[in-house]
PDB file of N, CA and C in Angstrom:
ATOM      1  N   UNK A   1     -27.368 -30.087 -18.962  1.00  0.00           N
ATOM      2  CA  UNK A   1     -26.577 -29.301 -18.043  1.00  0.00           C
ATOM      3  C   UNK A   1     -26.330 -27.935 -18.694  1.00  0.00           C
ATOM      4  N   UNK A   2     -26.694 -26.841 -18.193  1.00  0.00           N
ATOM      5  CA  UNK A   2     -26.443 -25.725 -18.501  1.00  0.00           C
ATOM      6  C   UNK A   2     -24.967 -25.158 -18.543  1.00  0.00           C
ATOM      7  N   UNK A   3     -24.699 -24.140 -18.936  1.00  0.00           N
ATOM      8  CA  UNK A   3     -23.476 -23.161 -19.088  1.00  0.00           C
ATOM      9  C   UNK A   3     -23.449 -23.015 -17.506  1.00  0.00           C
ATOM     10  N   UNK A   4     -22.198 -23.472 -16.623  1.00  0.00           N
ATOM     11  CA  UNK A   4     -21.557 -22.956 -15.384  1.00  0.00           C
ATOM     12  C   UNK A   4     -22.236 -23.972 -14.531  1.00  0.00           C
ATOM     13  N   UNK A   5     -22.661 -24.954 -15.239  1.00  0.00           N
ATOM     14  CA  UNK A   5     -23.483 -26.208 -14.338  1.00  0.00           C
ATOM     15  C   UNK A   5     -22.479 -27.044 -13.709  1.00  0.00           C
ATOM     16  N   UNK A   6     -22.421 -27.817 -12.843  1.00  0.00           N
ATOM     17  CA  UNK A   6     -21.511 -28.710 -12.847  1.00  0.00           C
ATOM     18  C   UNK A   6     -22.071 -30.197 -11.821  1.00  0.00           C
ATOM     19  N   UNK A   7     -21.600 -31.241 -11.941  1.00  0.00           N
ATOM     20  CA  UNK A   7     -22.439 -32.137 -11.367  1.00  0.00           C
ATOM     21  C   UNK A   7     -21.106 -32.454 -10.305  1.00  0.00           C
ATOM     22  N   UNK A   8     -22.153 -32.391  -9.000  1.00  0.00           N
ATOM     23  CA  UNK A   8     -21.212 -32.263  -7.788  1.00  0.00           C
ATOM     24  C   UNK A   8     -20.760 -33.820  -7.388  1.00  0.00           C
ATOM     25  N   UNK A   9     -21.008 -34.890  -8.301  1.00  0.00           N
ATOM     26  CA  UNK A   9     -20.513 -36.110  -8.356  1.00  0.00           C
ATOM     27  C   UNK A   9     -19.207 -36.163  -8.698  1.00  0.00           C
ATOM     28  N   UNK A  10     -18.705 -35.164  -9.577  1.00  0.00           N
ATOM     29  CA  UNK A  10     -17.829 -34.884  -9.818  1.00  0.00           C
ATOM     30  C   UNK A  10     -16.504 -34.756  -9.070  1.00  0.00           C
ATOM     31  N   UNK A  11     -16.954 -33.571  -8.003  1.00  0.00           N
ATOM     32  CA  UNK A  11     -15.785 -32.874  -7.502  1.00  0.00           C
ATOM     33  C   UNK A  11     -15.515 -33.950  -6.210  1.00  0.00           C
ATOM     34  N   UNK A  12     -14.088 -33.912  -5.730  1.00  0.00           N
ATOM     35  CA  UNK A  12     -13.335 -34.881  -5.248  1.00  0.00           C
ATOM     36  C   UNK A  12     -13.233 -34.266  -3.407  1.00  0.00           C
ATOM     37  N   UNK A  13     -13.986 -34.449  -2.673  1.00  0.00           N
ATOM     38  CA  UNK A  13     -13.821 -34.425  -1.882  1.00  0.00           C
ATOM     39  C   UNK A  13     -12.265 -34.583  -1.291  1.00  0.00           C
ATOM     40  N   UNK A  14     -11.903 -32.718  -0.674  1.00  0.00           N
ATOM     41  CA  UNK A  14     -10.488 -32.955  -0.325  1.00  0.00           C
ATOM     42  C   UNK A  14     -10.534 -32.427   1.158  1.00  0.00           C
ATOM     43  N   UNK A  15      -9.985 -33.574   1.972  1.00  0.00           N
ATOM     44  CA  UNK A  15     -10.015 -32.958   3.289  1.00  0.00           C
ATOM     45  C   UNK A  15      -8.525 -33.373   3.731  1.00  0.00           C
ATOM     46  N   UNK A  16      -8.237 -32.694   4.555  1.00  0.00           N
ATOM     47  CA  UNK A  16      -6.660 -32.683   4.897  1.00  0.00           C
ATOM     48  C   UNK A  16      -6.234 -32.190   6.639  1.00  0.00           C
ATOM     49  N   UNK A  17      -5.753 -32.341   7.125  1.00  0.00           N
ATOM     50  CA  UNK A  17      -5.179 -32.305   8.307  1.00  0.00           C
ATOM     51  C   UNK A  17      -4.141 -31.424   8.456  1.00  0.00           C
ATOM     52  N   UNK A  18      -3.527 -31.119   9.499  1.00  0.00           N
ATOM     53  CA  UNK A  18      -2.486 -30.055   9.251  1.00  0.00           C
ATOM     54  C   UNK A  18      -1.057 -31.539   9.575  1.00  0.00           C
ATOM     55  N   UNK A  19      -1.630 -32.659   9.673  1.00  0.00           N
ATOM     56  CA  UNK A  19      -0.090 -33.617   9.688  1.00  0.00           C
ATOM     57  C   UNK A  19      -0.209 -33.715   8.005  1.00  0.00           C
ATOM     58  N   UNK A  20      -1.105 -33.752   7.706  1.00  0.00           N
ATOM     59  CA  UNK A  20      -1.329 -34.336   5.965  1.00  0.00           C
ATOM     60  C   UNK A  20      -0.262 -33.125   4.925  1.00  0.00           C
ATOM     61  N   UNK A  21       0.007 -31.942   5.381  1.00  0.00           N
ATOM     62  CA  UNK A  21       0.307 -30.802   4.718  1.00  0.00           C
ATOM     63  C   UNK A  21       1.734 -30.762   4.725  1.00  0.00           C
ATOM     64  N   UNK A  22       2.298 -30.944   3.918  1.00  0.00           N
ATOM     65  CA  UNK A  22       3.653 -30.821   3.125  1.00  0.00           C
ATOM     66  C   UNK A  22       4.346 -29.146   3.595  1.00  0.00           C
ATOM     67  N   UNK A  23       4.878 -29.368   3.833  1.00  0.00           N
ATOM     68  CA  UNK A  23       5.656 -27.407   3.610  1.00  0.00           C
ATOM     69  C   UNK A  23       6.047 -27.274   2.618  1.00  0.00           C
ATOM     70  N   UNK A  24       6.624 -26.071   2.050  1.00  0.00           N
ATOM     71  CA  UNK A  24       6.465 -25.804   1.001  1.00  0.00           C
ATOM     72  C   UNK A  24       7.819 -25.094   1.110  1.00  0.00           C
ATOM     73  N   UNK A  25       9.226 -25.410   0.518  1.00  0.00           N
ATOM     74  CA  UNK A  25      10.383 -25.038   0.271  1.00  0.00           C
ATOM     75  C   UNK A  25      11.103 -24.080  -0.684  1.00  0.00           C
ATOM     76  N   UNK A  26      10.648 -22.878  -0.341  1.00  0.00           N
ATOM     77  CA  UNK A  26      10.861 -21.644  -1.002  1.00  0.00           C
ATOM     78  C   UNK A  26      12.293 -21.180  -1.586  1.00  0.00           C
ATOM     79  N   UNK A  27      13.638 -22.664  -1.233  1.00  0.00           N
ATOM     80  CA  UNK A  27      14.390 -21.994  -1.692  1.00  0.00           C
ATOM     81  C   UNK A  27      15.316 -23.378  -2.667  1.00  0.00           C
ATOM     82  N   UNK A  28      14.155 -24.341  -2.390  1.00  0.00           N
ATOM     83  CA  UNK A  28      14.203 -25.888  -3.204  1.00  0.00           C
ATOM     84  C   UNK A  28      15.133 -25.395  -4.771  1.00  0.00           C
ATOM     85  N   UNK A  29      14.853 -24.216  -5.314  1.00  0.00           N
ATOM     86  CA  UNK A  29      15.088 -24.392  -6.789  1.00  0.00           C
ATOM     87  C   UNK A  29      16.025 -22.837  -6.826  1.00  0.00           C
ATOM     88  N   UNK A  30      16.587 -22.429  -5.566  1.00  0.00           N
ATOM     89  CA  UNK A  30      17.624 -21.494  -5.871  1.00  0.00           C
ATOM     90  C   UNK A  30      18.589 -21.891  -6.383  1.00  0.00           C
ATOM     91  N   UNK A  31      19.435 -20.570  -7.157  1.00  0.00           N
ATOM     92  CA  UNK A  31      20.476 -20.614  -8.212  1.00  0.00           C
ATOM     93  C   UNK A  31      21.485 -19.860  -8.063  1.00  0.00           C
ATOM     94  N   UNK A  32      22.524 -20.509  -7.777  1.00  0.00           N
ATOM     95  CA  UNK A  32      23.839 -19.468  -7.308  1.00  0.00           C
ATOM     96  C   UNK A  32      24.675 -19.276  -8.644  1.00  0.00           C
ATOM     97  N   UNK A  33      24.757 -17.851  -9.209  1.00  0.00           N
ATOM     98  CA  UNK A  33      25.736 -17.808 -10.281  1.00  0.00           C
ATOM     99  C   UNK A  33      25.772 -16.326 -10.828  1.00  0.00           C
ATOM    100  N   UNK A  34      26.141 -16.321 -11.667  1.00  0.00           N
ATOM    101  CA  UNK A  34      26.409 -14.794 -12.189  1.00  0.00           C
ATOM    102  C   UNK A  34      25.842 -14.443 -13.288  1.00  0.00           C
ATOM    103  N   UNK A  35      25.950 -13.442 -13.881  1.00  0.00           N
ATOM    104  CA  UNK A  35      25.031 -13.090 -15.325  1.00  0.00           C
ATOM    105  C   UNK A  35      25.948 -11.591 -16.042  1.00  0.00           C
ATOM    106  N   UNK A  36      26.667 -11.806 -16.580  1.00  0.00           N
ATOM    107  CA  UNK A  36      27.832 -10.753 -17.526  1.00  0.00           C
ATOM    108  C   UNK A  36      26.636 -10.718 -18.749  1.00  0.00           C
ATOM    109  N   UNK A  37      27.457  -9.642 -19.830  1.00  0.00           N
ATOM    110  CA  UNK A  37      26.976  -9.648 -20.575  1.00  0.00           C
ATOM    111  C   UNK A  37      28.004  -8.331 -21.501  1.00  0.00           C
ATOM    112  N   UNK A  38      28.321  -8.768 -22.237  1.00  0.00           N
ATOM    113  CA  UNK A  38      28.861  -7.408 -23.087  1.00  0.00           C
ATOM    114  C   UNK A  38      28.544  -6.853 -24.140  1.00  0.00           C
ATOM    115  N   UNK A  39      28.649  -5.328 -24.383  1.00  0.00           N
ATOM    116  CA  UNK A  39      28.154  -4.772 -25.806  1.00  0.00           C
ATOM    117  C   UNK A  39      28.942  -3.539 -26.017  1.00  0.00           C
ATOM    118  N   UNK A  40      29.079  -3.577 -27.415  1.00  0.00           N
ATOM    119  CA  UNK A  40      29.831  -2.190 -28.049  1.00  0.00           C
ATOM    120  C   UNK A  40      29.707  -1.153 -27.560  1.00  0.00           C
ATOM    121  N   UNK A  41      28.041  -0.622 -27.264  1.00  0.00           N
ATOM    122  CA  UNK A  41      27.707   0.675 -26.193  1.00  0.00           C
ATOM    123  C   UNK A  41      28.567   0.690 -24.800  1.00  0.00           C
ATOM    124  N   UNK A  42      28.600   2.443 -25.340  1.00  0.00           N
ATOM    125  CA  UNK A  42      29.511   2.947 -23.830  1.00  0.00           C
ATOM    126  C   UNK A  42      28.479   2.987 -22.864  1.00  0.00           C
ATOM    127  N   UNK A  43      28.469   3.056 -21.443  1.00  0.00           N
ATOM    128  CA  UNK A  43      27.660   3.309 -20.228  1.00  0.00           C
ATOM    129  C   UNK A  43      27.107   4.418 -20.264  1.00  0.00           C
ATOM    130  N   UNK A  44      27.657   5.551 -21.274  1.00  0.00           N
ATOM    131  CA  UNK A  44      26.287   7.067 -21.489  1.00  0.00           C
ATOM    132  C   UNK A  44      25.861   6.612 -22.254  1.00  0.00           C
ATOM    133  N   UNK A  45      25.990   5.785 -23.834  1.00  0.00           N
ATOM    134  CA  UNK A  45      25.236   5.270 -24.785  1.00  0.00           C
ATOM    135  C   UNK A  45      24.368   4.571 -24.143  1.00  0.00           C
ATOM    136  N   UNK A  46      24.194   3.608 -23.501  1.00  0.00           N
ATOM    137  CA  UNK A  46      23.437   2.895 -22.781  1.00  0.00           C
ATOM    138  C   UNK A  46      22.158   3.755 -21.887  1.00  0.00           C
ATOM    139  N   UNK A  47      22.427   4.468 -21.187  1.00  0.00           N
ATOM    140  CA  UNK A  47      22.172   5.451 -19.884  1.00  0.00           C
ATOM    141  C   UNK A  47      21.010   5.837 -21.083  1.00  0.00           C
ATOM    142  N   UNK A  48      21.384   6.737 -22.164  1.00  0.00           N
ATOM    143  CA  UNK A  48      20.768   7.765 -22.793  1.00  0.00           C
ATOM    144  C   UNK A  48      19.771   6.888 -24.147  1.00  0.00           C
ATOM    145  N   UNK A  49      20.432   5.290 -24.427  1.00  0.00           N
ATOM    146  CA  UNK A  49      18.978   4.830 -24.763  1.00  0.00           C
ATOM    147  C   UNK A  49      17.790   4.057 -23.520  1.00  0.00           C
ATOM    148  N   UNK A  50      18.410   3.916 -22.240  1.00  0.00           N
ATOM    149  CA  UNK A  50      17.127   3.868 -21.320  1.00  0.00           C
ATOM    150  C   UNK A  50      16.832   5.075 -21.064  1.00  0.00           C
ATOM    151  N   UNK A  51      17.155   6.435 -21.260  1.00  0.00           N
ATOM    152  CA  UNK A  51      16.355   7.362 -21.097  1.00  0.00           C
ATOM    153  C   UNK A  51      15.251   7.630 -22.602  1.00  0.00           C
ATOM    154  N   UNK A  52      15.343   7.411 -23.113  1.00  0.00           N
ATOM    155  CA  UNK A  52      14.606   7.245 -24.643  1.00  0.00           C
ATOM    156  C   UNK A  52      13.480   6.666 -24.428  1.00  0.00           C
ATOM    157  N   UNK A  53      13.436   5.219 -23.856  1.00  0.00           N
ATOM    158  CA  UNK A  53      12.856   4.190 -23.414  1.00  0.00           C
ATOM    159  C   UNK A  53      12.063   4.602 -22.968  1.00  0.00           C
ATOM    160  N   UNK A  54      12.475   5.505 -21.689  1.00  0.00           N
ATOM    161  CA  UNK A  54      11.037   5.954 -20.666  1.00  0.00           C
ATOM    162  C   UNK A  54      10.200   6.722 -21.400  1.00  0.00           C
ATOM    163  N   UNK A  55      11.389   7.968 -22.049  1.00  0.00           N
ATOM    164  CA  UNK A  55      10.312   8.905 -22.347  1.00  0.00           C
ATOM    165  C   UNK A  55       9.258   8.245 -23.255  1.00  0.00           C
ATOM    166  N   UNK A  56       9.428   7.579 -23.382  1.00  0.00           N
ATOM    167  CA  UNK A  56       8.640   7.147 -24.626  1.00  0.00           C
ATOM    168  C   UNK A  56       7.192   6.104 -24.032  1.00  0.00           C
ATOM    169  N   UNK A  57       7.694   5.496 -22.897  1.00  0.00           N
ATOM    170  CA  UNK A  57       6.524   4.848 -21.913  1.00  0.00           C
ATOM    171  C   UNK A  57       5.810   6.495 -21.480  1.00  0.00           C
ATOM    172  N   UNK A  58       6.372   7.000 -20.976  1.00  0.00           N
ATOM    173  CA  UNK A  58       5.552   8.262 -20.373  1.00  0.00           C
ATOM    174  C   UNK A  58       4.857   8.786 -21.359  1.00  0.00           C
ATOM    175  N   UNK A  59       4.844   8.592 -22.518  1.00  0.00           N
ATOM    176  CA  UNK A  59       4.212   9.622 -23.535  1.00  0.00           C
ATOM    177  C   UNK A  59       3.152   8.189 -23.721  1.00  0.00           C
ATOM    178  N   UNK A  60       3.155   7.194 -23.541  1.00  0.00           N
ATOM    179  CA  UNK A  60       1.867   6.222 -23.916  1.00  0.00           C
ATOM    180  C   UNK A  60       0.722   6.470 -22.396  1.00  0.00           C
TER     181      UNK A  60
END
């Protein structure tokens, strides 16, 4: 069997119906809660190292 060969004995015949098909619950694993966080930096200390940040993406 060569490189990218594959023996079609293999593969599993999948056929399905539209009763056979599950939906799919997009909100099954939502999370209600909050996210704080505190640090010594003031809100311009902060501000002025995400401006650092960019410039520094923009220059790559």
């Amino acid at each position: 069997m060569g490189f990218g060969s594959y023996d079609e004995s293999e593969q599993q015949e999948q056929t399905t119906s539209d009763e056979d098909v599950e939906a799919v619950n997009v909100h099954e694993n939502d999370h209600e809660g909050k996210l704080s966080f505190e640090s010594d930096l003031s809100t311009d200390e902060l501000v002025s190292q995400l401006g650092s940040m960019k410039d520094e993406e923009s220059e790559d």
